[in-house]
C-alpha atoms as a PDB file:
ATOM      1  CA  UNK A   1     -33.266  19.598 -12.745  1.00  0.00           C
ATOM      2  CA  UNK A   2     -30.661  21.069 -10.442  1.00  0.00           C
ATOM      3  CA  UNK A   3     -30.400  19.566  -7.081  1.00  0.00           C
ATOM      4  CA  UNK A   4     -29.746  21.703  -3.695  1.00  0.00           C
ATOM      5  CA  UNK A   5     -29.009  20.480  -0.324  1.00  0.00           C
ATOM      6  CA  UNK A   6     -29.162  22.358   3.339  1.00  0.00           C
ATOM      7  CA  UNK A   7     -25.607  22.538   5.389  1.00  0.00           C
ATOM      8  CA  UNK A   8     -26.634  23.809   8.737  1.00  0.00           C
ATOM      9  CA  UNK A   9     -25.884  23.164  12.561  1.00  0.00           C
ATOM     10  CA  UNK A  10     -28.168  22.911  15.551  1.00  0.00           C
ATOM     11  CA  UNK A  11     -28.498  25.703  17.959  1.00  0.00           C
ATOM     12  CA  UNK A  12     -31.519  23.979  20.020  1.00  0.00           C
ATOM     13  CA  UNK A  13     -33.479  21.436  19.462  1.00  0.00           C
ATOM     14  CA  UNK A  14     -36.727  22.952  18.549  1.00  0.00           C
ATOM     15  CA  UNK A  15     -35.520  25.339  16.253  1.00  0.00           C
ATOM     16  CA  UNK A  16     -33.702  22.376  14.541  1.00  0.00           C
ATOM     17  CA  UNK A  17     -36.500  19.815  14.172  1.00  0.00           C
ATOM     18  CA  UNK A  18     -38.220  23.261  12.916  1.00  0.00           C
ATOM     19  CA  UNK A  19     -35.405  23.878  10.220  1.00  0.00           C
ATOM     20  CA  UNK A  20     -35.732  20.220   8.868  1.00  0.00           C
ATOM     21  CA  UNK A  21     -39.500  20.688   8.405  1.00  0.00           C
ATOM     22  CA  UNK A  22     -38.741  23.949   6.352  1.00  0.00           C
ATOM     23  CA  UNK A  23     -35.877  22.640   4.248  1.00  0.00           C
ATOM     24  CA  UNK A  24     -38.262  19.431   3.311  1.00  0.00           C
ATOM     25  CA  UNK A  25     -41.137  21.918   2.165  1.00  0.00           C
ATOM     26  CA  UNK A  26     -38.783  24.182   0.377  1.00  0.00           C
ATOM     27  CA  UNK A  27     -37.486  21.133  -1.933  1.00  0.00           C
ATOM     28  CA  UNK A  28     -34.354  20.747  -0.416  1.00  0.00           C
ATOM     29  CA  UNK A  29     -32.885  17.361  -1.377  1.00  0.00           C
ATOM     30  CA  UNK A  30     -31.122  16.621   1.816  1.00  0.00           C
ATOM     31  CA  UNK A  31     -29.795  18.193   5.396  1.00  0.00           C
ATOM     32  CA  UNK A  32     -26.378  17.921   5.985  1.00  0.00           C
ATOM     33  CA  UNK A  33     -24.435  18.902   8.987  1.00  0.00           C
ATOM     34  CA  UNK A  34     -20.437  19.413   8.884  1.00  0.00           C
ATOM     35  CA  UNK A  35     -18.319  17.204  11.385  1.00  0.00           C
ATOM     36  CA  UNK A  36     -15.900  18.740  13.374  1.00  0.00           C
ATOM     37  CA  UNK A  37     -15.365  17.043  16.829  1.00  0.00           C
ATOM     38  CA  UNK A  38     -14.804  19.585  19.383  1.00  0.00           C
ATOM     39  CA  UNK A  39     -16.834  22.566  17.244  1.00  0.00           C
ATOM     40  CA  UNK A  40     -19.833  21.663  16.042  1.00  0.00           C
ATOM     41  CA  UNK A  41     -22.827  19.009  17.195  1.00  0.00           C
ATOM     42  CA  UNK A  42     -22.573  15.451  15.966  1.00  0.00           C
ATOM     43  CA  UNK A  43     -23.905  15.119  12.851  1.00  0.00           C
ATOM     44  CA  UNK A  44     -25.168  11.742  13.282  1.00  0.00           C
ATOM     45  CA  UNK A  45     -27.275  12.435  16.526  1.00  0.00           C
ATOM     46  CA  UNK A  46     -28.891  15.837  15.449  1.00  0.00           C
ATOM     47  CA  UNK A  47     -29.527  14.105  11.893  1.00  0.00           C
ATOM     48  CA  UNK A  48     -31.132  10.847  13.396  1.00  0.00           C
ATOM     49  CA  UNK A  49     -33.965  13.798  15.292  1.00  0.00           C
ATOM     50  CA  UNK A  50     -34.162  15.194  12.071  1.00  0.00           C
ATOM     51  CA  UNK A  51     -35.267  12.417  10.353  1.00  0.00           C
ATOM     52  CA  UNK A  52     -37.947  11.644  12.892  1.00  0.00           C
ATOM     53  CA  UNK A  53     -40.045  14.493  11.960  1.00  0.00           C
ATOM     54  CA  UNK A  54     -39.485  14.222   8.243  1.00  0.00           C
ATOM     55  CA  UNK A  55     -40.537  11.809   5.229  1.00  0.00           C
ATOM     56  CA  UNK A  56     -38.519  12.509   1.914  1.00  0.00           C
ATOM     57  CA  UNK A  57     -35.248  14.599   2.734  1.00  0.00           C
ATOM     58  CA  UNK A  58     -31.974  12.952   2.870  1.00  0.00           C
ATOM     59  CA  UNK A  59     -29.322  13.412   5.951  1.00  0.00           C
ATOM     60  CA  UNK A  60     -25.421  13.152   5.444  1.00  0.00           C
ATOM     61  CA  UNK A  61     -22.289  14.715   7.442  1.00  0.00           C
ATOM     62  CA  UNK A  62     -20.606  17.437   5.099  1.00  0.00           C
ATOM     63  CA  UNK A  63     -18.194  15.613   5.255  1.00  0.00           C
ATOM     64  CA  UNK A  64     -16.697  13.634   8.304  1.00  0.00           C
ATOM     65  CA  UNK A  65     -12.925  13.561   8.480  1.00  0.00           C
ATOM     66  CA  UNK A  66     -11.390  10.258   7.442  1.00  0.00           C
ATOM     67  CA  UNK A  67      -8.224  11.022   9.245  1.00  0.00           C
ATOM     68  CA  UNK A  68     -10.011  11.353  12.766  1.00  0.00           C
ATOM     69  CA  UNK A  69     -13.504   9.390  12.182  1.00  0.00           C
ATOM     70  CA  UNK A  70     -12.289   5.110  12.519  1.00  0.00           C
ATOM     71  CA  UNK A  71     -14.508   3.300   9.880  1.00  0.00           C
ATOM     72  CA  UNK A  72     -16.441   1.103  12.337  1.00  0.00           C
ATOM     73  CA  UNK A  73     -17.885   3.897  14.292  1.00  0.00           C
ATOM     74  CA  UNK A  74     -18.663   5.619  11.198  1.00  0.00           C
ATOM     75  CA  UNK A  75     -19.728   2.650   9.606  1.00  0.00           C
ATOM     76  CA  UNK A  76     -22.254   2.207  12.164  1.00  0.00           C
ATOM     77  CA  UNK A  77     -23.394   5.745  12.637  1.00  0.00           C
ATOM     78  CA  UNK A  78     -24.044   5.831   8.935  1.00  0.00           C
ATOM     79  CA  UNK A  79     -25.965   2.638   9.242  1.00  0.00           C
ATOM     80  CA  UNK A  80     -28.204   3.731  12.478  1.00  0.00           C
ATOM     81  CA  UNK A  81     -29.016   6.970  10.725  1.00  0.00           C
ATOM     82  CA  UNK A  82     -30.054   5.141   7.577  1.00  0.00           C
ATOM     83  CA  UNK A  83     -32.211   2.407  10.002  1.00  0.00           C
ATOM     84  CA  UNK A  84     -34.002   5.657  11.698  1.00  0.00           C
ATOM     85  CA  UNK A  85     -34.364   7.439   8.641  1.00  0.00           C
ATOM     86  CA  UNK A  86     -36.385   5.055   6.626  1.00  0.00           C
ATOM     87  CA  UNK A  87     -33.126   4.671   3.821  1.00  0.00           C
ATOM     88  CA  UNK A  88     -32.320   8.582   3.687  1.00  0.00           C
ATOM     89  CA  UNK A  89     -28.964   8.292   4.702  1.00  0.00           C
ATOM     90  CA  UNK A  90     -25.664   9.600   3.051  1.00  0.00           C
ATOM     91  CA  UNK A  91     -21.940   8.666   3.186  1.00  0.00           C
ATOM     92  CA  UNK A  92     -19.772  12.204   3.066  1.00  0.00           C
ATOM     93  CA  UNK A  93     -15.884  11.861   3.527  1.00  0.00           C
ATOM     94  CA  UNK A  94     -13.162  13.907   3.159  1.00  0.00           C
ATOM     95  CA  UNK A  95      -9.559  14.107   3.795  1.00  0.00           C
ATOM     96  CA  UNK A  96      -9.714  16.791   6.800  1.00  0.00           C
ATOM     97  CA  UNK A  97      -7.565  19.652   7.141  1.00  0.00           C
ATOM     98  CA  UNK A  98      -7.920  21.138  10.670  1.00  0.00           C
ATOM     99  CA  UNK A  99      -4.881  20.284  12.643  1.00  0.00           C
ATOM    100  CA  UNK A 100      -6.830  20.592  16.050  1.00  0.00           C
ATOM    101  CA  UNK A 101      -8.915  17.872  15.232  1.00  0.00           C
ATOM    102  CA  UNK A 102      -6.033  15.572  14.909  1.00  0.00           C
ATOM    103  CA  UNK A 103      -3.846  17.194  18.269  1.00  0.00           C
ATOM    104  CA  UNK A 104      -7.335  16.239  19.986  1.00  0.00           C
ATOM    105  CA  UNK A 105      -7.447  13.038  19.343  1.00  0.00           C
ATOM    106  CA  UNK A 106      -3.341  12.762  20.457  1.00  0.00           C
ATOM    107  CA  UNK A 107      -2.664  12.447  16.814  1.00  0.00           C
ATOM    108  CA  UNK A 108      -0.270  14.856  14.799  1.00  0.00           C
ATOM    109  CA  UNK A 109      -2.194  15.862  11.335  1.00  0.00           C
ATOM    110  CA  UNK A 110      -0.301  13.899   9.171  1.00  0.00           C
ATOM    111  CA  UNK A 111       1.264  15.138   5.375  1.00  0.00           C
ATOM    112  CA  UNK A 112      -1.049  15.680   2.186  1.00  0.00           C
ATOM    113  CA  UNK A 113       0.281  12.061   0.881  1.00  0.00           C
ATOM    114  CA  UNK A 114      -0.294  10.886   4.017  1.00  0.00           C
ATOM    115  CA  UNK A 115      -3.718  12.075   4.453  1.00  0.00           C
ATOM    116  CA  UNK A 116      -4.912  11.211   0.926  1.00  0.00           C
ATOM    117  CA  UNK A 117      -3.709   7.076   2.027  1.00  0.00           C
ATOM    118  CA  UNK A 118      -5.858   7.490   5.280  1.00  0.00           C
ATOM    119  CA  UNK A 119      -9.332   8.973   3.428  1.00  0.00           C
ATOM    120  CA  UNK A 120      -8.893   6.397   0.501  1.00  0.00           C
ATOM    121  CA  UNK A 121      -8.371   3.807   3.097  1.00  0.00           C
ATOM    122  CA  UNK A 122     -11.256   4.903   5.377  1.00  0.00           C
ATOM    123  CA  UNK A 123     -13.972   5.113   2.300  1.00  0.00           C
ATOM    124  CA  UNK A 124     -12.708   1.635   1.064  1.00  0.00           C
ATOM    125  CA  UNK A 125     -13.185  -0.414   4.268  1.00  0.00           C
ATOM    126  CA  UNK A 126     -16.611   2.107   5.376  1.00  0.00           C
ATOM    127  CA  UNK A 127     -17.955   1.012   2.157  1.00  0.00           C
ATOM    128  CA  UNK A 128     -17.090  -2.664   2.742  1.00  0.00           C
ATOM    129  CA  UNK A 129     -18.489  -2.428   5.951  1.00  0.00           C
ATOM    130  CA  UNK A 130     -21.686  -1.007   4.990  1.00  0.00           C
ATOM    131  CA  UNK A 131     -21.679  -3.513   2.356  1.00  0.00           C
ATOM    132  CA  UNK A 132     -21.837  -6.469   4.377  1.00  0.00           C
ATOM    133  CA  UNK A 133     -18.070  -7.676   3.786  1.00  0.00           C
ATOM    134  CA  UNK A 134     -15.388  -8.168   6.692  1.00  0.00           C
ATOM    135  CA  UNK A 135     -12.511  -6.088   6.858  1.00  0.00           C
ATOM    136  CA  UNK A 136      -9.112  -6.825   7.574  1.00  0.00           C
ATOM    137  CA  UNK A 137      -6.516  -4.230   7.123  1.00  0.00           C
ATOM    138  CA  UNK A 138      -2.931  -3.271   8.535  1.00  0.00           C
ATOM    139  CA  UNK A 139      -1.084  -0.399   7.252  1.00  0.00           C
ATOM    140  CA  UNK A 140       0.448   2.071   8.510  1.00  0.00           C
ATOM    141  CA  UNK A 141      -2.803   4.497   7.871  1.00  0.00           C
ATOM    142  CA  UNK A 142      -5.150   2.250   8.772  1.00  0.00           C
ATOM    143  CA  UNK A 143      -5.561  -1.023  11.133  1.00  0.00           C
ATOM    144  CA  UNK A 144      -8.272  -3.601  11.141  1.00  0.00           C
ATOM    145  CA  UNK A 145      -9.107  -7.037  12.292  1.00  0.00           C
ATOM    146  CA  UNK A 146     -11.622  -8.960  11.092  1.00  0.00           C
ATOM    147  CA  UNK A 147     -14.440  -5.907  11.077  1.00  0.00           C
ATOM    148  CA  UNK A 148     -17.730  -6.507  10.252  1.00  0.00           C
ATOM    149  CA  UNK A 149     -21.417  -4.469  10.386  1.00  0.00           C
ATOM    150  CA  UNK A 150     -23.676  -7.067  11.718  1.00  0.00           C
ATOM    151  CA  UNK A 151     -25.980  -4.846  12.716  1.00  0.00           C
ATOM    152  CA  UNK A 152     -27.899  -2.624  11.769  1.00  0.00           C
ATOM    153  CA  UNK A 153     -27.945  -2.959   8.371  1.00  0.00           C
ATOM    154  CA  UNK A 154     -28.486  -0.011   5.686  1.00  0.00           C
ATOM    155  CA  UNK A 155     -31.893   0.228   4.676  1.00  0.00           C
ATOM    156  CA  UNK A 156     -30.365   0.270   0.687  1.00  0.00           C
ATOM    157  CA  UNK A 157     -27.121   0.855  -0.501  1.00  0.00           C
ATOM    158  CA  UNK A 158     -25.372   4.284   0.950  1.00  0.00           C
ATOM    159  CA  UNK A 159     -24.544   6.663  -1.731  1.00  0.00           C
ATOM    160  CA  UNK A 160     -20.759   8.329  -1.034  1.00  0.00           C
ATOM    161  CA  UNK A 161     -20.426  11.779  -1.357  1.00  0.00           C
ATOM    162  CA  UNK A 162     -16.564  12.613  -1.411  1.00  0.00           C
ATOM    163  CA  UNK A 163     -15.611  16.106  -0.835  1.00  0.00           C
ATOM    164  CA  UNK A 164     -12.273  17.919  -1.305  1.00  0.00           C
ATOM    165  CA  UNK A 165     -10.074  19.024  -4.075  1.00  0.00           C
ATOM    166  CA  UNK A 166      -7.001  17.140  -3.922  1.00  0.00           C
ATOM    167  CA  UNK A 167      -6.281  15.881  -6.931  1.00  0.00           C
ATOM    168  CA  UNK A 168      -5.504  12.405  -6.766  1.00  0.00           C
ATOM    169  CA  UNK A 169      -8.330  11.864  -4.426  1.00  0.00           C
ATOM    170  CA  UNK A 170     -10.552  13.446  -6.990  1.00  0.00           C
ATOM    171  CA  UNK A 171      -9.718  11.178  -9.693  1.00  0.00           C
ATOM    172  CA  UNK A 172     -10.152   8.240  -7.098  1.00  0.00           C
ATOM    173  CA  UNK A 173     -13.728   9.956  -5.970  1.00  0.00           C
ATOM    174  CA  UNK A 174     -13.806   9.578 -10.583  1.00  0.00           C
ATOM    175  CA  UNK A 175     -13.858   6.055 -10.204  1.00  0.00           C
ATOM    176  CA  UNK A 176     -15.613   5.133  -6.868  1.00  0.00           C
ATOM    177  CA  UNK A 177     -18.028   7.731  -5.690  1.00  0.00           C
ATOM    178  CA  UNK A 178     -21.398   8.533  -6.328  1.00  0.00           C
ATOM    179  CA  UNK A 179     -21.506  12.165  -5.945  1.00  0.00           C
ATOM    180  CA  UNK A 180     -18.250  14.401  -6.328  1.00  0.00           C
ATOM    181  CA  UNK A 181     -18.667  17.047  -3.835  1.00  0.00           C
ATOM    182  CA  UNK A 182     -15.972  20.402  -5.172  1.00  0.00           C
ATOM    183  CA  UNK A 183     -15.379  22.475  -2.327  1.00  0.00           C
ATOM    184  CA  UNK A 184     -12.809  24.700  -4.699  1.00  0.00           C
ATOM    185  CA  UNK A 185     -10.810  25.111  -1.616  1.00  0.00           C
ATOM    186  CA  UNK A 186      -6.713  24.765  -2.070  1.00  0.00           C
ATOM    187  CA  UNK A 187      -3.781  24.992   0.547  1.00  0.00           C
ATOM    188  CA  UNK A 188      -5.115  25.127   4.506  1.00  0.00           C
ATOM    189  CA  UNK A 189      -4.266  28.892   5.551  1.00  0.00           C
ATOM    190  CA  UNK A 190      -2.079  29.196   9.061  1.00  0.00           C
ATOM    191  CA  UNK A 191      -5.610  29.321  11.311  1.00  0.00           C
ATOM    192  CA  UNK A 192      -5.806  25.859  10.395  1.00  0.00           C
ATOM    193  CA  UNK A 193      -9.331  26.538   9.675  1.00  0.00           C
ATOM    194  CA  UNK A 194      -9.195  29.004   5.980  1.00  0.00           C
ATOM    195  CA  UNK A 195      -7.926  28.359   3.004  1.00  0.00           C
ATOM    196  CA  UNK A 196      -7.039  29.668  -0.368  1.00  0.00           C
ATOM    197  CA  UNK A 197      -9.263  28.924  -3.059  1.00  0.00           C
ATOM    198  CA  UNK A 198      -9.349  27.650  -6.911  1.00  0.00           C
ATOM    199  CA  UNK A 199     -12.416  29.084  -7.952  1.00  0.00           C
ATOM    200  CA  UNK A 200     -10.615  30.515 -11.284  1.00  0.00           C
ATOM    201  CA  UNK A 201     -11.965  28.938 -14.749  1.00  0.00           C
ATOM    202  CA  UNK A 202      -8.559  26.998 -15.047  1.00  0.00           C
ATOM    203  CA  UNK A 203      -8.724  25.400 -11.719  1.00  0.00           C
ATOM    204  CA  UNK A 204     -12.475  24.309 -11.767  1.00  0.00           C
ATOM    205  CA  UNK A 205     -11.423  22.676 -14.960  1.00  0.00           C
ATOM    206  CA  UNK A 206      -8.507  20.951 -13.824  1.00  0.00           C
ATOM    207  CA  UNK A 207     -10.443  19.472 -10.736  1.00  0.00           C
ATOM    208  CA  UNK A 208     -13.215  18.103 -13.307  1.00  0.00           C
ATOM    209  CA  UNK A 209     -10.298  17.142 -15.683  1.00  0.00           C
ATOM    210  CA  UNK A 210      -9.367  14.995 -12.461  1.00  0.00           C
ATOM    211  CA  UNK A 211     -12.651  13.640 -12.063  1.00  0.00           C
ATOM    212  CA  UNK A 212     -13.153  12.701 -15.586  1.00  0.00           C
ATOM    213  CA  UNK A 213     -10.323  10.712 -15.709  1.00  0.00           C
ATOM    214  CA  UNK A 214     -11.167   8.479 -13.134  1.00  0.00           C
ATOM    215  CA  UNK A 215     -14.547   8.029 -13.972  1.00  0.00           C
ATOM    216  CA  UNK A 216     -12.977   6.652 -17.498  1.00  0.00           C
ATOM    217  CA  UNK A 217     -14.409   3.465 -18.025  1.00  0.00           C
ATOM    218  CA  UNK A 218     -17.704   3.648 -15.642  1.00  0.00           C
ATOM    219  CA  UNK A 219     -21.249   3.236 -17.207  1.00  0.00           C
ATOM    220  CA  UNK A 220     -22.191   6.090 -15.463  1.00  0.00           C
ATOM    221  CA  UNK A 221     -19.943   8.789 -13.989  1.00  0.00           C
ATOM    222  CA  UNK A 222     -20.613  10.572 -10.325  1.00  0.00           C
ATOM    223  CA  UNK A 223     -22.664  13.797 -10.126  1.00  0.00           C
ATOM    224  CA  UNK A 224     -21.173  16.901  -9.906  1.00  0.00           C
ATOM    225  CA  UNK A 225     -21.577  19.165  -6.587  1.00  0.00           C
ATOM    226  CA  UNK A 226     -20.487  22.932  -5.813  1.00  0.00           C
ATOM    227  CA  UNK A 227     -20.217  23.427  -1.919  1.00  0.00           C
ATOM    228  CA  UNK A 228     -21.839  27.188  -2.232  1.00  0.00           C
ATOM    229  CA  UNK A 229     -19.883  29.577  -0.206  1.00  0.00           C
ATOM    230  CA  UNK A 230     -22.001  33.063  -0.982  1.00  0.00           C
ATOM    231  CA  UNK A 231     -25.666  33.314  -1.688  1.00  0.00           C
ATOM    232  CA  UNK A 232     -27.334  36.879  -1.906  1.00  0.00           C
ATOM    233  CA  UNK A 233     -30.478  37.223  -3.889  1.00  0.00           C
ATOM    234  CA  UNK A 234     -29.953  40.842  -4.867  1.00  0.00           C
ATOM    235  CA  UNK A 235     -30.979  43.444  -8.119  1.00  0.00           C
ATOM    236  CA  UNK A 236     -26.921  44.393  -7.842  1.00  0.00           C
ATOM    237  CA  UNK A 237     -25.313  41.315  -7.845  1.00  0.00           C
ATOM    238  CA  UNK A 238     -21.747  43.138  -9.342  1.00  0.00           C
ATOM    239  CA  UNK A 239     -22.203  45.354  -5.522  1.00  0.00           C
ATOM    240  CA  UNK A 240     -22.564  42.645  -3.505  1.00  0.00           C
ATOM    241  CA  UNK A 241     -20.051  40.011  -5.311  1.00  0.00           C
ATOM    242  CA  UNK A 242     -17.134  42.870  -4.827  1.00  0.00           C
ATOM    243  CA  UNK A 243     -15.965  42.166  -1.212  1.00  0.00           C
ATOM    244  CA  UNK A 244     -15.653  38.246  -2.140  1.00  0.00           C
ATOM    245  CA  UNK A 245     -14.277  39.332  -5.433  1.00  0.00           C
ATOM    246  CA  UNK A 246     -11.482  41.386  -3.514  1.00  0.00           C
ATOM    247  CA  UNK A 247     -10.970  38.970  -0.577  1.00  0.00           C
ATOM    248  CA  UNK A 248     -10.322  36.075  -2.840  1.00  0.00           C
ATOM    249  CA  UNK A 249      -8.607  37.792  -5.241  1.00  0.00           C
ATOM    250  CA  UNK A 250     -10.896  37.348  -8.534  1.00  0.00           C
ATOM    251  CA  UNK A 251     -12.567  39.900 -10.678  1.00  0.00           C
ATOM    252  CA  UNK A 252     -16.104  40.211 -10.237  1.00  0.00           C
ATOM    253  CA  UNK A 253     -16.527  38.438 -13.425  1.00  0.00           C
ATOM    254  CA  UNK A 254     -14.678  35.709 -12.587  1.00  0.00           C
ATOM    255  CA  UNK A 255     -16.136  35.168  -9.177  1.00  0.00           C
ATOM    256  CA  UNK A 256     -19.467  35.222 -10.498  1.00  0.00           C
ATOM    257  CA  UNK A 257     -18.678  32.584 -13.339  1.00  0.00           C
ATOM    258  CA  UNK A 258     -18.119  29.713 -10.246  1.00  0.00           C
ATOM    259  CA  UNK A 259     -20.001  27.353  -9.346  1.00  0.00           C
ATOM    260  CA  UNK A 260     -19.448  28.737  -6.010  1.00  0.00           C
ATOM    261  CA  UNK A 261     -21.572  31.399  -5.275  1.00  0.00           C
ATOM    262  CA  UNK A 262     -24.878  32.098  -6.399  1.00  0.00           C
ATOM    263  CA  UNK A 263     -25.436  36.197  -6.593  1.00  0.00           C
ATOM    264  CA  UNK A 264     -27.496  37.758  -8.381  1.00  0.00           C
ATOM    265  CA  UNK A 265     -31.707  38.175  -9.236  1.00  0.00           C
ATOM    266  CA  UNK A 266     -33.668  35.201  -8.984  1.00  0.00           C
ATOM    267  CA  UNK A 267     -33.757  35.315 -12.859  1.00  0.00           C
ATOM    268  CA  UNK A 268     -30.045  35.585 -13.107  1.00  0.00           C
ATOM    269  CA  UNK A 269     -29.478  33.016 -10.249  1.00  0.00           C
ATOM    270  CA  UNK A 270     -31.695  30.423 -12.447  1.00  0.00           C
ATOM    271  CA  UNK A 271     -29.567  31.303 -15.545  1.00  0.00           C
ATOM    272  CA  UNK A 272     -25.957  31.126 -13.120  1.00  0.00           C
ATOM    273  CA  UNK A 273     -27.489  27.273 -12.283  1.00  0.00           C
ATOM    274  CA  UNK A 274     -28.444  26.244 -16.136  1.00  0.00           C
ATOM    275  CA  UNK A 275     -24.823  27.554 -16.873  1.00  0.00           C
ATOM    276  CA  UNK A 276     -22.928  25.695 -14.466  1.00  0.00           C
ATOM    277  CA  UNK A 277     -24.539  22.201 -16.085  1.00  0.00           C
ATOM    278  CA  UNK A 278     -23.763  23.282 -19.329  1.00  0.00           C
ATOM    279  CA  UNK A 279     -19.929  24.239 -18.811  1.00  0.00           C
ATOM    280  CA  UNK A 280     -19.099  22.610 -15.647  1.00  0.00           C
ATOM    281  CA  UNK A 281     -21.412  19.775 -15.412  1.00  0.00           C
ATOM    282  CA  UNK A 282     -22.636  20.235 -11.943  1.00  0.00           C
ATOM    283  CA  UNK A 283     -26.378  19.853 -11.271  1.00  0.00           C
ATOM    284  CA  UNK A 284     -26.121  19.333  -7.803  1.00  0.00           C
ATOM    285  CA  UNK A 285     -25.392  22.637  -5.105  1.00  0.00           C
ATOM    286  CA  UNK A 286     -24.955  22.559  -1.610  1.00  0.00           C
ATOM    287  CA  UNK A 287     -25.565  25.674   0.538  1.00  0.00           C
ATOM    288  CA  UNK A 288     -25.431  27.480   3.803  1.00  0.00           C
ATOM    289  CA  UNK A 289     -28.320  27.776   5.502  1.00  0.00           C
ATOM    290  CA  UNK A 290     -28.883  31.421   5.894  1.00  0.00           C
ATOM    291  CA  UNK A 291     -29.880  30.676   1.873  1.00  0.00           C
ATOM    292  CA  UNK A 292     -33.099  28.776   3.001  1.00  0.00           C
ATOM    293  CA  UNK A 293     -35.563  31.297   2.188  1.00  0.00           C
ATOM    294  CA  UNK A 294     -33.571  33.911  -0.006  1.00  0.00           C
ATOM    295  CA  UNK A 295     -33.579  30.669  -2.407  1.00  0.00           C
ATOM    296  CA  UNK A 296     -37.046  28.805  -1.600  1.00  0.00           C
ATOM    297  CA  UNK A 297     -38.342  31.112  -4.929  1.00  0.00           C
ATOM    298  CA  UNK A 298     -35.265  29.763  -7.026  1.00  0.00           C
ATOM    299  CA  UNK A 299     -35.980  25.766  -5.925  1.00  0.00           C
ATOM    300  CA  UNK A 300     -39.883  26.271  -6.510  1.00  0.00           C
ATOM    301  CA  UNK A 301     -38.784  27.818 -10.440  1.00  0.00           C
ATOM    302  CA  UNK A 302     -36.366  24.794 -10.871  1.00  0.00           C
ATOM    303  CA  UNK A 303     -38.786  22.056 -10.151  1.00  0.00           C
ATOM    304  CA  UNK A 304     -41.843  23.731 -12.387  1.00  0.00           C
ATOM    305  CA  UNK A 305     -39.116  23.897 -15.122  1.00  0.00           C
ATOM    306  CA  UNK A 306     -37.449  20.356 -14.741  1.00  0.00           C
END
């Protein structure tokens, strides 16, 4: 059975605690929240009110930025959320890419090579933390002195979702994560914010080429994810793919054969879902939250048909 997630951001508080009680009927598997410092709300804090008036969904950031986010806090923010949540949390990490959220912080963002040290870094010594072990580290990405999570402790062990596209940090996500999140996304455009994307057939199958061949060797490898970008329940789904199509520089064809967006009737939106497992391997699909109710019908048909 395919699995789908919620990305959304508060606005208020009732209208939050509202949209957790919604995605939890609808099926959702979890409620994540992205984490940018400065833009959005914490993650952590709206999650933990979330979770209060909830029983089965899961809560994650989507994704917090290794190269601003020091493993201790996060460590512990991980660990509170689980503690308040019962054992729902999740671990999401990236690389980051937004050169504000660096200047912010009085840091400069640093190179690709650079930032691919830091997340690796950052998931190895959040993990340890959450893990119970102490932590010493002292490179120049990452410093550390004798770290440790006493408390609180995870409810269970954190799964870690790792999302980006980078290619060496996808084969390490191969060989260490539990869930590899693609976001398709390529080079950062000049708003710091945009980027170009690898949604083409060749790309998606280099990415899971770099995937596979870290997972080489493991009993079981990490699930697949597709960060959704576009979701339009429509009877024209060629009409209302075009403007992505054009904007990103596919054919119509070709956007619609990504994991990326999900256009089309609910019937062909089902089919889109069975076809990603079969040629990419991804079960697992994380969307925007203005897909809540357009795709409520779609979750309900996926869990009557396993």
């Amino acid at each position: 059975m395919a699995i789908f997630s919620l990305q959304a951001q508060p606005t208020d508080g009732p209208g939050w605690l509202d949209l957790a009680r919604r995605a939890e009927a609808a099926g959702y598997d979890a409620l994540l929240a992205a984490d940018h410092p400065g833009a959005v709300a914490s993650p952590f804090v709206a999650l933990a009110a979330a979770a209060a008036v909830t029983s089965t969904i899961g809560f994650g950031s989507y994704v917090s930025n290794a190269g601003v986010r020091e493993p201790m806090l996060l460590a512990s923010d991980v660990a509170t959320l689980d503690l308040l949540s019962g054992g729902r949390a999740r671990l999401g990490l990236g690389a980051g890419h937004t050169p504000a959220e660096w200047r912010a912080i009085g840091r400069e963002r640093p190179d690709v090579a650079g930032r691919v040290r830091r997340c690796v870094a950052v998931a190895e010594a959040v993990r340890a933390l959450l893990d119970g072990d102490e932590v010493t580290v002292d490179t120049p990405e990452l410093a550390m002195r004798a770290a440790r999570l006493e408390t609180p402790r995870p409810v269970r062990r954190i799964p870690l979702t790792f999302g980006g596209a980078n290619s060496t940090l996808l084969r390490w996500a191969g060989a260490h994560a539990d869930v590899v999140g693609l976001a398709g996304l390529g080079r950062t455009l000049p708003d710091g914010h945009q980027h170009e994307v690898r949604w083409r057939a060749a790309e998606i199958e280099h990415q899971l080429a770099c995937v596979a061949a870290g997972a080489a060797g493991r009993t079981e490898p990490p699930a697949l994810e597709a960060l959704v970008q576009q979701v339009v329940v429509t009877d024209d789904a060629e009409a209302a793919a075009a403007k992505t199509a054009e904007e990103t520089g596919l054919t119509v064809a070709e956007l619609l054969a990504t994991p990326f967006v999900l256009i089309g009737t609910e019937d062909e939106i089902v089919a889109a879902v069975a076809e990603h497992r079969r040629r990419w391997g991804v079960t697992r699909f994380v969307v925007r939250v203005d897909a809540l109710d357009p795709l409520s019908p779609v979750l309900a048909r996926l869990a009557s048909t396993g």
